[in-house]
PDB file of N, CA and C in Angstrom:
ATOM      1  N   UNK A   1     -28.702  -8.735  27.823  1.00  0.00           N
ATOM      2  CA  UNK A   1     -27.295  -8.408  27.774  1.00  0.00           C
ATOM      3  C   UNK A   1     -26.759  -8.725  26.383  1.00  0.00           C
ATOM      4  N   UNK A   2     -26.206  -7.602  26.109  1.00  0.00           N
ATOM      5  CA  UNK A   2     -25.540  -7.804  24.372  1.00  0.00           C
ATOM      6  C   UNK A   2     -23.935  -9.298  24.668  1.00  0.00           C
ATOM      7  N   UNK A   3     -24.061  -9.625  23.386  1.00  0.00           N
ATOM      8  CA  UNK A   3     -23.267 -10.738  23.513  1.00  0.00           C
ATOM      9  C   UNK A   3     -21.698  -9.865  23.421  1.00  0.00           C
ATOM     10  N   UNK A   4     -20.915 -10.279  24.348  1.00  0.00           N
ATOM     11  CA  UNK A   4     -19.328  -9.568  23.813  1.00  0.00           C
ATOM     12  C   UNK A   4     -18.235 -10.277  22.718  1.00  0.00           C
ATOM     13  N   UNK A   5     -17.295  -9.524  21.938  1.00  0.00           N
ATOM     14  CA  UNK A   5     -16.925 -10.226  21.201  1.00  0.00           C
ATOM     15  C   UNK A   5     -15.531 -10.713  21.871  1.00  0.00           C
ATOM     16  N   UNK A   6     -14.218 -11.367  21.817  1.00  0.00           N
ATOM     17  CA  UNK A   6     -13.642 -11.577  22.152  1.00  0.00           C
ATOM     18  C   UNK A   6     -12.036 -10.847  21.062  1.00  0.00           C
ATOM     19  N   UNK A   7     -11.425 -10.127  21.944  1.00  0.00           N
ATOM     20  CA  UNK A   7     -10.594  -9.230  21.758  1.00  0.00           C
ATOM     21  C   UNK A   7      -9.240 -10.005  20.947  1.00  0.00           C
ATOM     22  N   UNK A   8      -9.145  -9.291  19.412  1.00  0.00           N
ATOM     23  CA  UNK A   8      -8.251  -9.722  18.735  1.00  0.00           C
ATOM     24  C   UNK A   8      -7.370 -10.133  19.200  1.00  0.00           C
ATOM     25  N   UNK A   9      -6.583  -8.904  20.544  1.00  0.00           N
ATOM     26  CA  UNK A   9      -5.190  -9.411  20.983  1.00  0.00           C
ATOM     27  C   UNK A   9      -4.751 -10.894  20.526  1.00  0.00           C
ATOM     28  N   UNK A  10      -3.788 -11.389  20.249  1.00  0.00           N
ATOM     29  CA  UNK A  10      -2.922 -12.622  20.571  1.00  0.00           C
ATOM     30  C   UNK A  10      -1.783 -12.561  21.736  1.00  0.00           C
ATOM     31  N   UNK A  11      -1.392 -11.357  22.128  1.00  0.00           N
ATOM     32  CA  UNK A  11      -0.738 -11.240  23.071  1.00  0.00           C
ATOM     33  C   UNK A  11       0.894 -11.574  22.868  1.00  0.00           C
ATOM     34  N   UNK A  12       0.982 -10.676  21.672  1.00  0.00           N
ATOM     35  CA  UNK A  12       2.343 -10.357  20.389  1.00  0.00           C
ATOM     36  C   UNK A  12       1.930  -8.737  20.151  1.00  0.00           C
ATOM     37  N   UNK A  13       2.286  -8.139  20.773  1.00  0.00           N
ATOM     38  CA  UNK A  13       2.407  -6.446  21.804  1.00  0.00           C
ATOM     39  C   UNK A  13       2.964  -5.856  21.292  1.00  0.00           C
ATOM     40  N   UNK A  14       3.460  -5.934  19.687  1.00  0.00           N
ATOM     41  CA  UNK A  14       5.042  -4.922  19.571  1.00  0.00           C
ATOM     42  C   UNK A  14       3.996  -4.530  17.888  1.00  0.00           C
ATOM     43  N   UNK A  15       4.131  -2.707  18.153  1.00  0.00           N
ATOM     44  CA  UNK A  15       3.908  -2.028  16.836  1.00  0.00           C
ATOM     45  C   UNK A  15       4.874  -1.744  15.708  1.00  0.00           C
ATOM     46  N   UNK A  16       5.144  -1.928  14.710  1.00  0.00           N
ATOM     47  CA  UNK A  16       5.206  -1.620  13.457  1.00  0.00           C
ATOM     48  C   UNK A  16       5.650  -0.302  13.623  1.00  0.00           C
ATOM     49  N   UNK A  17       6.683   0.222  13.591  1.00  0.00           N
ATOM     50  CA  UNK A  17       7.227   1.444  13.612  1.00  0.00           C
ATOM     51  C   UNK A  17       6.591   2.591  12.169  1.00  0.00           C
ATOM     52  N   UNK A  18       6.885   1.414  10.862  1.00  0.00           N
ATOM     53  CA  UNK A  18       6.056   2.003  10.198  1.00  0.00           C
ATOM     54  C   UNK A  18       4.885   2.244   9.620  1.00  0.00           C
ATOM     55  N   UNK A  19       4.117   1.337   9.932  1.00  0.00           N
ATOM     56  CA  UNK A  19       2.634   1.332   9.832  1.00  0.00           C
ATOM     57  C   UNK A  19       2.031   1.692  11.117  1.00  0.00           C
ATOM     58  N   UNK A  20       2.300   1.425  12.325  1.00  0.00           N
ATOM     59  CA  UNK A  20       1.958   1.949  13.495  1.00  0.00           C
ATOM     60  C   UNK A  20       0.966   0.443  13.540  1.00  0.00           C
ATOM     61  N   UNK A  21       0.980  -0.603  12.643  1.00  0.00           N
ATOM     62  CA  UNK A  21       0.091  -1.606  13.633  1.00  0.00           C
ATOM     63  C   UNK A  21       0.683  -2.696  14.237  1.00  0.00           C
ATOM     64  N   UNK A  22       0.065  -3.242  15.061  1.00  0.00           N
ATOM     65  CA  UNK A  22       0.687  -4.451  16.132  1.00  0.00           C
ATOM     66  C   UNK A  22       1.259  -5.787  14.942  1.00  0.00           C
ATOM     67  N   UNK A  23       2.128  -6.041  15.118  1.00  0.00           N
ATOM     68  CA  UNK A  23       2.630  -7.299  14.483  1.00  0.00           C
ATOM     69  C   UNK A  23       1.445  -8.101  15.163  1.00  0.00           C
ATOM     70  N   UNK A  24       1.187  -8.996  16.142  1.00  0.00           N
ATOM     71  CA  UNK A  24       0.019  -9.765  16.445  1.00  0.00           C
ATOM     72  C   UNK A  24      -0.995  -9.369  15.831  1.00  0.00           C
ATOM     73  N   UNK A  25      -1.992  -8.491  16.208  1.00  0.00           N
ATOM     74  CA  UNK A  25      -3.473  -8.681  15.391  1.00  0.00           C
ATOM     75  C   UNK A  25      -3.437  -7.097  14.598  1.00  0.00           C
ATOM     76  N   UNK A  26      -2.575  -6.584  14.034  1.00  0.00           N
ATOM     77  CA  UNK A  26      -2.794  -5.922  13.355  1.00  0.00           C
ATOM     78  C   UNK A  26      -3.930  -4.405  13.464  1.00  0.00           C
ATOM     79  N   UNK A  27      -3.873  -4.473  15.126  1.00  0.00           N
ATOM     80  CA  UNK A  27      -4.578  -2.882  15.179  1.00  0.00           C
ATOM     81  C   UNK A  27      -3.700  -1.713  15.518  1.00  0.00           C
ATOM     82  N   UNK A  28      -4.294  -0.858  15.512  1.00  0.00           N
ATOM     83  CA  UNK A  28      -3.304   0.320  15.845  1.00  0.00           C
ATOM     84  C   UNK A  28      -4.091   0.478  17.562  1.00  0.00           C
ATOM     85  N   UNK A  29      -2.872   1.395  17.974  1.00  0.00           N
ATOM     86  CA  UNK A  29      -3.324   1.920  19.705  1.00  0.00           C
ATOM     87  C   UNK A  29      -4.906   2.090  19.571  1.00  0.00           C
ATOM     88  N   UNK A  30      -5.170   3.203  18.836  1.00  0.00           N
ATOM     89  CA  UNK A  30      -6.546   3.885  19.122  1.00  0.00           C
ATOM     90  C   UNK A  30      -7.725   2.737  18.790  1.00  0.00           C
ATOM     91  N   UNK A  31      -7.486   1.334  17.803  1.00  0.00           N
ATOM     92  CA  UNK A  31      -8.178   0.618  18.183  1.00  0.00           C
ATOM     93  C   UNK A  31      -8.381  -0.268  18.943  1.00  0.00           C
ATOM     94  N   UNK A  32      -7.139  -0.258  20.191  1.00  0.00           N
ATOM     95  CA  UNK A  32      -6.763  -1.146  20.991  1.00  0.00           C
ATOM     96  C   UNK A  32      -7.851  -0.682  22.268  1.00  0.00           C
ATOM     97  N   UNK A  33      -7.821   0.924  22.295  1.00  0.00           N
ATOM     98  CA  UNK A  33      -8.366   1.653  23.310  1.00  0.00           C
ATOM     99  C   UNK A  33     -10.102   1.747  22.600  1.00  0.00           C
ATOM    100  N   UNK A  34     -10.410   1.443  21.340  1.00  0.00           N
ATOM    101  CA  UNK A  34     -11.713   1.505  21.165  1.00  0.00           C
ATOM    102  C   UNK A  34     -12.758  -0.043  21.778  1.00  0.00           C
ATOM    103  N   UNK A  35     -11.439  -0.784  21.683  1.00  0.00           N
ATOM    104  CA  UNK A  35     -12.296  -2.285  22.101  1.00  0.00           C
ATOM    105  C   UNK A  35     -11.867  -2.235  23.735  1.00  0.00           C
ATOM    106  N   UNK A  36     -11.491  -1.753  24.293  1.00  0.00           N
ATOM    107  CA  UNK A  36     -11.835  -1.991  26.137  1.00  0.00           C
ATOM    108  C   UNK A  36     -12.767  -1.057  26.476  1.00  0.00           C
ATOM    109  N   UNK A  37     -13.142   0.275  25.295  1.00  0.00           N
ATOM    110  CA  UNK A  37     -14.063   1.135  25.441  1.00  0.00           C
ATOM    111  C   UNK A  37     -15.408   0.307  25.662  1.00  0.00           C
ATOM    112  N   UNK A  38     -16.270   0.102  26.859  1.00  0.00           N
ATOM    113  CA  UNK A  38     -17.805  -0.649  27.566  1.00  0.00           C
ATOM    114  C   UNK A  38     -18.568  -0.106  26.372  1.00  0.00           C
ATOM    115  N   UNK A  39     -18.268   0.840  25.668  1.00  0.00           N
ATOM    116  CA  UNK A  39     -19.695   1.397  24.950  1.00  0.00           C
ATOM    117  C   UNK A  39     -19.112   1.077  23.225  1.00  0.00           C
ATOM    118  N   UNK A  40     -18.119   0.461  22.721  1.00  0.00           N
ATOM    119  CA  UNK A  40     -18.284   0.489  21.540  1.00  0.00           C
ATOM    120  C   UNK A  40     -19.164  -0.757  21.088  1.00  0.00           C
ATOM    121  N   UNK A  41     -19.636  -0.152  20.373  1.00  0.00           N
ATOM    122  CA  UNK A  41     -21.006  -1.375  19.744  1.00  0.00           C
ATOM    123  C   UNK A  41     -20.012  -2.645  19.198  1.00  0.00           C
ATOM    124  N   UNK A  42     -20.776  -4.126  19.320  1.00  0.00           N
ATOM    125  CA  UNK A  42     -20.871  -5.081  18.856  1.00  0.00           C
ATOM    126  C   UNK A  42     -20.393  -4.775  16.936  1.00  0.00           C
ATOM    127  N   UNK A  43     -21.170  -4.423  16.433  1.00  0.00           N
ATOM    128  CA  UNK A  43     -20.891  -3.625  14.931  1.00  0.00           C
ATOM    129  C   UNK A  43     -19.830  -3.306  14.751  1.00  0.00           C
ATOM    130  N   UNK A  44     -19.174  -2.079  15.503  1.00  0.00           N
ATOM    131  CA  UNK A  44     -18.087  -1.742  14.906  1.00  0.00           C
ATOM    132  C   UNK A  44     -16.708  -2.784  15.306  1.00  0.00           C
ATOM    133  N   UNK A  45     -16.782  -3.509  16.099  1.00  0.00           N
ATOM    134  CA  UNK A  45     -15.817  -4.647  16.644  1.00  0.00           C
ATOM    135  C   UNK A  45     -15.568  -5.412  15.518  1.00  0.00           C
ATOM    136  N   UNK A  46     -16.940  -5.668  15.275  1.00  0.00           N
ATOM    137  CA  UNK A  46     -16.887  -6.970  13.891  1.00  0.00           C
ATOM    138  C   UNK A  46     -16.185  -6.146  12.536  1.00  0.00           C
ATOM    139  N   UNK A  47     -16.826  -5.145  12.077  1.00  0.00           N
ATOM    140  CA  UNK A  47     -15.986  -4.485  10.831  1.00  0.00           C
ATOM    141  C   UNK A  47     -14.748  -4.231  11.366  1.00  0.00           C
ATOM    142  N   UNK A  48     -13.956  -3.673  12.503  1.00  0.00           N
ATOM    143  CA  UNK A  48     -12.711  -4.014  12.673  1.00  0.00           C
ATOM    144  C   UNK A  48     -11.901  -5.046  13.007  1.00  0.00           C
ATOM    145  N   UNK A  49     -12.748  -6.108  12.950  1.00  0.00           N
ATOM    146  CA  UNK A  49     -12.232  -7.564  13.096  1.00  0.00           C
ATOM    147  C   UNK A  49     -11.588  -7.396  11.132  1.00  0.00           C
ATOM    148  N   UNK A  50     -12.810  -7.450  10.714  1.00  0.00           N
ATOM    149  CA  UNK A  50     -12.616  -7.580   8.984  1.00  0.00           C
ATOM    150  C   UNK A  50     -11.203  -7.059   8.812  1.00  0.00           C
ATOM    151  N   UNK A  51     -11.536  -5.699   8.871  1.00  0.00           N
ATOM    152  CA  UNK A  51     -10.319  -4.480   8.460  1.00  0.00           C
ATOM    153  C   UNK A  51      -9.242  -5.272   9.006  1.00  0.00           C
ATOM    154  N   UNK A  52      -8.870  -5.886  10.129  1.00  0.00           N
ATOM    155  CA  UNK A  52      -7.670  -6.245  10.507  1.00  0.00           C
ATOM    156  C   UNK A  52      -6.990  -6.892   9.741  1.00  0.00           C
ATOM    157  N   UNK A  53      -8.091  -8.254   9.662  1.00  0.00           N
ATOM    158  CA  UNK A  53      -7.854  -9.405   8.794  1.00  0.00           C
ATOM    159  C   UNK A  53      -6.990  -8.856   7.173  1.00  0.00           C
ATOM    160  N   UNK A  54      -8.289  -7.824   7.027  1.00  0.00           N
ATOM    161  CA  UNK A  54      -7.686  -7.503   5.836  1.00  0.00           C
ATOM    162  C   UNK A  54      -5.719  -6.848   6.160  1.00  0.00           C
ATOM    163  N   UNK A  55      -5.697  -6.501   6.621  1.00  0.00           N
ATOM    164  CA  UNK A  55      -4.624  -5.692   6.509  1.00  0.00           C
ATOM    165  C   UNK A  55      -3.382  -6.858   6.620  1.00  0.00           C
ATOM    166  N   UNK A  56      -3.800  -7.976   7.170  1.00  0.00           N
ATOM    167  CA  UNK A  56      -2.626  -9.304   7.040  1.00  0.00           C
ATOM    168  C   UNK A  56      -2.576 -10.163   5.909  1.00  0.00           C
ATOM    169  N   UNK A  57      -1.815 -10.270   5.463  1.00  0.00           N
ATOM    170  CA  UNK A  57      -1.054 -11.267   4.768  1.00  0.00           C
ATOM    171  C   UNK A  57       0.103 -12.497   4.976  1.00  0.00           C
ATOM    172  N   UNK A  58      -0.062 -13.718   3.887  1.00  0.00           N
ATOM    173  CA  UNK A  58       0.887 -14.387   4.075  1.00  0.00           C
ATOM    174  C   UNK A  58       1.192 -15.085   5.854  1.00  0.00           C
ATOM    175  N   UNK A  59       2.579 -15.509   6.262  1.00  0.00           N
ATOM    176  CA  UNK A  59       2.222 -16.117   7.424  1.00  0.00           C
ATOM    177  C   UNK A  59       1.635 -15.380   8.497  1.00  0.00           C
ATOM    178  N   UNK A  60       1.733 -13.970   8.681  1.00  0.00           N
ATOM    179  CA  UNK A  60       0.985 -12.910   9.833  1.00  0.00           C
ATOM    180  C   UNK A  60      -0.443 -13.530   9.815  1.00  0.00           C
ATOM    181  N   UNK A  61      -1.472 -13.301   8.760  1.00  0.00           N
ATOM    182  CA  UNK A  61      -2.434 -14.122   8.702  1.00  0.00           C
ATOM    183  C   UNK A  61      -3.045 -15.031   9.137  1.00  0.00           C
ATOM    184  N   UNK A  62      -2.019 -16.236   8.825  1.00  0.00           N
ATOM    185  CA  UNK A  62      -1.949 -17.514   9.033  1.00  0.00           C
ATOM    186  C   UNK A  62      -1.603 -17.976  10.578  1.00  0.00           C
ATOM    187  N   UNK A  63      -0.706 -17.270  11.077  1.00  0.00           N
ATOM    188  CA  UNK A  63      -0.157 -17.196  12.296  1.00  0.00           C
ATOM    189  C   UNK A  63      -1.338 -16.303  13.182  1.00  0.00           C
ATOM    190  N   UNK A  64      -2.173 -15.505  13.309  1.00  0.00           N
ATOM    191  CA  UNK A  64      -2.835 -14.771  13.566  1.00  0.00           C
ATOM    192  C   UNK A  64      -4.322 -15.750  13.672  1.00  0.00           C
ATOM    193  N   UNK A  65      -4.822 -16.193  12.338  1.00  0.00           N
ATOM    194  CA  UNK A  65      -6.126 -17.155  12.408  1.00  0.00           C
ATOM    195  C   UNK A  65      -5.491 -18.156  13.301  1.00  0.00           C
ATOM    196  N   UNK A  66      -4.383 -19.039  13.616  1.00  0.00           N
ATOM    197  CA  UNK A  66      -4.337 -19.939  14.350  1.00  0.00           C
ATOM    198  C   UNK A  66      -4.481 -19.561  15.812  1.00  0.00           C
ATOM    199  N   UNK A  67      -3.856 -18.246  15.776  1.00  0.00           N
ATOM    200  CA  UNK A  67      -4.054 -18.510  16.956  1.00  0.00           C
ATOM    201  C   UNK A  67      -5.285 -17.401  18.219  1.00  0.00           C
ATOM    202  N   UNK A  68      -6.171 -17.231  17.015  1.00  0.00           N
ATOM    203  CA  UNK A  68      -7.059 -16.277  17.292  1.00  0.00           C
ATOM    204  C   UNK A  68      -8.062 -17.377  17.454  1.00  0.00           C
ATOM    205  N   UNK A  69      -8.042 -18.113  17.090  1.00  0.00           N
ATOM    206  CA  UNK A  69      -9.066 -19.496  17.055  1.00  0.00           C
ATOM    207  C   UNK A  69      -8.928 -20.505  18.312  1.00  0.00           C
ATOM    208  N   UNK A  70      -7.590 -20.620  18.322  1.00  0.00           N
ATOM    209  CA  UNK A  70      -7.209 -20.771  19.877  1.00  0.00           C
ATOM    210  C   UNK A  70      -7.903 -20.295  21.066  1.00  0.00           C
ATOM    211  N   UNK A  71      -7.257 -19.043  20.744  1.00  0.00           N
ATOM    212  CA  UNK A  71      -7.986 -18.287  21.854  1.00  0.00           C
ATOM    213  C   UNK A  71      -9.372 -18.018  22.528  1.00  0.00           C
ATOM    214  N   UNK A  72     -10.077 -18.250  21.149  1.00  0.00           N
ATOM    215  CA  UNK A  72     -11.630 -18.330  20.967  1.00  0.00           C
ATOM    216  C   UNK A  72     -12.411 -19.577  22.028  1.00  0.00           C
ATOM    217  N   UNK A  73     -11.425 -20.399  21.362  1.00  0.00           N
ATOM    218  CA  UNK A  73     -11.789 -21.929  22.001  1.00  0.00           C
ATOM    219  C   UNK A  73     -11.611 -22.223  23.328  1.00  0.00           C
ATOM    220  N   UNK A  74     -10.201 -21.509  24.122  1.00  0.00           N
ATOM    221  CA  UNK A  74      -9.651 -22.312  24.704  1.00  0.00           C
ATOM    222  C   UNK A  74      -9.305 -21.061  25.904  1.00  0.00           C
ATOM    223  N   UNK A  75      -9.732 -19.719  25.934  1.00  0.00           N
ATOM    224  CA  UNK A  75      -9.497 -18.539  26.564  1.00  0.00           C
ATOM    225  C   UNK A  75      -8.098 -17.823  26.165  1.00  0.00           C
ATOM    226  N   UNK A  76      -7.334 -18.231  25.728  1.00  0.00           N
ATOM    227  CA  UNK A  76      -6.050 -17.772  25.714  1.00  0.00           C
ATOM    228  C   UNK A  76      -5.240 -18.194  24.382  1.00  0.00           C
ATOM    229  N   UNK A  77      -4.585 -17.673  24.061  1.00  0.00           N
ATOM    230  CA  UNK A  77      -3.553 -17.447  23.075  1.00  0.00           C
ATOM    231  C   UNK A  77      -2.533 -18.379  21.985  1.00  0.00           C
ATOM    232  N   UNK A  78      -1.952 -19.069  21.647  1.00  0.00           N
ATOM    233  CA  UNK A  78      -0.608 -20.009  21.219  1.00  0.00           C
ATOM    234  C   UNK A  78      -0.020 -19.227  21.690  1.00  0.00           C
ATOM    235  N   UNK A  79       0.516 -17.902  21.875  1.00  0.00           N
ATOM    236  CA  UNK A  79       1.572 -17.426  22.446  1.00  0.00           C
ATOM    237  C   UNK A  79       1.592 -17.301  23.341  1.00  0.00           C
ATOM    238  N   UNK A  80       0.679 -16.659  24.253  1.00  0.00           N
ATOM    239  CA  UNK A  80       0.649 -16.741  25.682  1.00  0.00           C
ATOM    240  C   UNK A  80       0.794 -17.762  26.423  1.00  0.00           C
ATOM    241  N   UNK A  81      -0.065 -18.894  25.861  1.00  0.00           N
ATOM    242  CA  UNK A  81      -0.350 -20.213  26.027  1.00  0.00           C
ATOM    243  C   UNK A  81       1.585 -20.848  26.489  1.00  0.00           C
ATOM    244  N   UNK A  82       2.367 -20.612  25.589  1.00  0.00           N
ATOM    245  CA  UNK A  82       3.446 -21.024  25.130  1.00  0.00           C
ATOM    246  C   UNK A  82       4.162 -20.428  25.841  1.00  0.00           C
ATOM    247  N   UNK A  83       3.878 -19.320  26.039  1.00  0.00           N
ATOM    248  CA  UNK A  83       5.105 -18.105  27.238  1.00  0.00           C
ATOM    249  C   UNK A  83       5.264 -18.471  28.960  1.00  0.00           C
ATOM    250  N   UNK A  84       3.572 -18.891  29.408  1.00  0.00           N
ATOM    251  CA  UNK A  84       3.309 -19.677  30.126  1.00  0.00           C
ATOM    252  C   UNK A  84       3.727 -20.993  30.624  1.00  0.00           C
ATOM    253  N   UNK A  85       4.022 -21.422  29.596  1.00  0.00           N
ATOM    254  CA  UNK A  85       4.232 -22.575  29.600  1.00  0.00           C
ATOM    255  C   UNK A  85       5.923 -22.683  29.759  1.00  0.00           C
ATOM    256  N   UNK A  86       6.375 -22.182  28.892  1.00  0.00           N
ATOM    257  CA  UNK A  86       8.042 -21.677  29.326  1.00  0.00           C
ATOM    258  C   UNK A  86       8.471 -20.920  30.368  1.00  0.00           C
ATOM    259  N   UNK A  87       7.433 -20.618  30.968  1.00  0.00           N
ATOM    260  CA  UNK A  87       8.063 -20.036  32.430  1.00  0.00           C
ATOM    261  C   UNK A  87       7.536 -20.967  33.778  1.00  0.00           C
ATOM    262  N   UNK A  88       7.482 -21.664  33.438  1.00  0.00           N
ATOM    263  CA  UNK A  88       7.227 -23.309  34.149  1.00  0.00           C
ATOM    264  C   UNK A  88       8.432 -23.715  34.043  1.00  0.00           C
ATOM    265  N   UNK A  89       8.808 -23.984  32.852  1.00  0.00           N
ATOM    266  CA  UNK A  89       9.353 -24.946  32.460  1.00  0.00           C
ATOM    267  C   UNK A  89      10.994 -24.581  33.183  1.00  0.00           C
TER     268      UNK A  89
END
C-alpha cells in the first residue's frame, strides 16, 4: 500500500477572488478536487505541496507552516482545533 500524504487543507475555506486561491493553503478548486482524486500519485501531491508553499508569503506562510504541522502531528488543524474548541466553550 502506497503511503498517503496528508491534505494541505487547514480548514480556512475562503478563495481569493483574485487569484482564485484559498487564503488557508493556497490551492485553487481544481487542486482541491485533484487531492481527494484515489488515483493522483504520491509525486504530484508533493510538487503541489512545493508550488503552494511557494505561492505564500510573509504571515500566510508562517500561519500556514504552523499550522500544517499541527495538523500533521496531531490530526487536525490550529483552526479547526480552535473553532472546536469555541463551540464548547
Amino acid at each position: 500500500m502506497k503511503e498517503s500524504l496528508i491534505s494541505p487543507c487547514i480548514s480556512i475555506c475562503k478563495v481569493d477572488p483574485v487569484t482564485g486561491y484559498c487564503y488557508g493553503c493556497a490551492r485553487t478548486e481544481i487542486e482541491k478536487k485533484i487531492w481527494r482524486d484515489e488515483k493522483t500519485t504520491r509525486e504530484w501531491k508533493l510538487k503541489n505541496l512545493d508550488e503552494i508553499l511557494n505561492r505564500m508569503e510573509g504571515w500566510q506562510l508562517s500561519a500556514f507552516k504552523e499550522s500544517y504541522k499541527h495538523k500533521l502531528e496531531n490530526g487536525i488543524s490550529l483552526f479547526k482545533k480552535n473553532l472546536l474548541k469555541n463551540e464548547r466553550d
